[in-house]
C-alpha atoms as a PDB file:
ATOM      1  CA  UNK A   1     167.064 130.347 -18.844  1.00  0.00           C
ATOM      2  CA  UNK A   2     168.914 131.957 -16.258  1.00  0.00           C
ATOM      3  CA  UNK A   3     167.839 135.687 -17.780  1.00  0.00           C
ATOM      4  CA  UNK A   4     164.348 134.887 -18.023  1.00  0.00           C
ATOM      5  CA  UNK A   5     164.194 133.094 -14.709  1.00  0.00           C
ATOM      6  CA  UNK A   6     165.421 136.870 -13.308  1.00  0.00           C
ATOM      7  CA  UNK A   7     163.449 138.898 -15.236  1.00  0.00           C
ATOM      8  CA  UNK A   8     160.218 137.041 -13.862  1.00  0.00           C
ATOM      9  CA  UNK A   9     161.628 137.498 -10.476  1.00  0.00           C
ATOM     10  CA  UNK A  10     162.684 140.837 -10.574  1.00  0.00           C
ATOM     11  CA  UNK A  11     158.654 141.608 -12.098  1.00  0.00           C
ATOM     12  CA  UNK A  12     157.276 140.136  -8.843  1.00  0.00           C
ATOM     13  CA  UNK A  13     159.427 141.739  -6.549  1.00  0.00           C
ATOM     14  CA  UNK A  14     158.215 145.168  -8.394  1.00  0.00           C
ATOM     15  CA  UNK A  15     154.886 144.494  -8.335  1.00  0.00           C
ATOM     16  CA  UNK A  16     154.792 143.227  -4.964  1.00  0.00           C
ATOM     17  CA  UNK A  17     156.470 146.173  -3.294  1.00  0.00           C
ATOM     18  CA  UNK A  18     154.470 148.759  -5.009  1.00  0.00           C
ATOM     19  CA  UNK A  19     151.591 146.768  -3.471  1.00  0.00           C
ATOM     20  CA  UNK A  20     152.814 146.055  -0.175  1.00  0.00           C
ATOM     21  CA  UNK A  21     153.921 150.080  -0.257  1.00  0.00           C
ATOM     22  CA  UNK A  22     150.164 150.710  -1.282  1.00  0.00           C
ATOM     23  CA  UNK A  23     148.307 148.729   0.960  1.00  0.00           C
ATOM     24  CA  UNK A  24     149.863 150.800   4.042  1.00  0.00           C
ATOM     25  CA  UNK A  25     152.155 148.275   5.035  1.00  0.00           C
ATOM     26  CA  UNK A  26     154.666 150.737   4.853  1.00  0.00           C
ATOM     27  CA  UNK A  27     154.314 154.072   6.472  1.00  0.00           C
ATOM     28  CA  UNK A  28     156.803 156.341   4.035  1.00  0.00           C
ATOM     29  CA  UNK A  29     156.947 157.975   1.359  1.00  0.00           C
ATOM     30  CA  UNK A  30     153.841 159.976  -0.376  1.00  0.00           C
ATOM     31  CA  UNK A  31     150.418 159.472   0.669  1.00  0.00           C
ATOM     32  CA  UNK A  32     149.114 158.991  -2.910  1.00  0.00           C
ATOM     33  CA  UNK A  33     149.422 155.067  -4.173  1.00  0.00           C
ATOM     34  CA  UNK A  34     152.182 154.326  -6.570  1.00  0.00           C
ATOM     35  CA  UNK A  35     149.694 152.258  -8.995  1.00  0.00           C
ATOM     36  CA  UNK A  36     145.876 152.749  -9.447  1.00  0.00           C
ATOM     37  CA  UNK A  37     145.014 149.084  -8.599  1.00  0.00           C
ATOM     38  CA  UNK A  38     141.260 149.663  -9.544  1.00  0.00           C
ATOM     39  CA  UNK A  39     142.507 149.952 -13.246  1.00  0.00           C
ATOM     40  CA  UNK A  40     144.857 146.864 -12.696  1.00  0.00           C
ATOM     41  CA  UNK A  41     142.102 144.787 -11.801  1.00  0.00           C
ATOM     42  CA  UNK A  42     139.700 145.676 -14.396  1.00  0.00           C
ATOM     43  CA  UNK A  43     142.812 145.096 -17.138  1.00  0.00           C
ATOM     44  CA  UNK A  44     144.195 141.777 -15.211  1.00  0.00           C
ATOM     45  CA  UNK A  45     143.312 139.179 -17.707  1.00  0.00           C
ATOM     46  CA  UNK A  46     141.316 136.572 -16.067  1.00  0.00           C
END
């Protein structure tokens, strides 16, 4: 449970700093986006 519980976890934080990093919260690194959200939302299941 333990192993699943961190895999979820460690999948959010991921996601959630490649989108914090995207959304120019975060001034370094490369100017180009780490993920193409327009593709994520089109293949987000809703």
């Amino acid at each position: 449970m333990q192993f699943i519980l961190g895999i979820i976890v460690g999948a959010a934080l991921t996601l959630g700093g490649a989108y914090v990093h995207d959304t120019g919260m975060v001034h370094a690194g490369p100017k180009q986006p780490f993920v193409n959200w327009t593709t994520v939302k089109t293949l987000w299941p809703r």
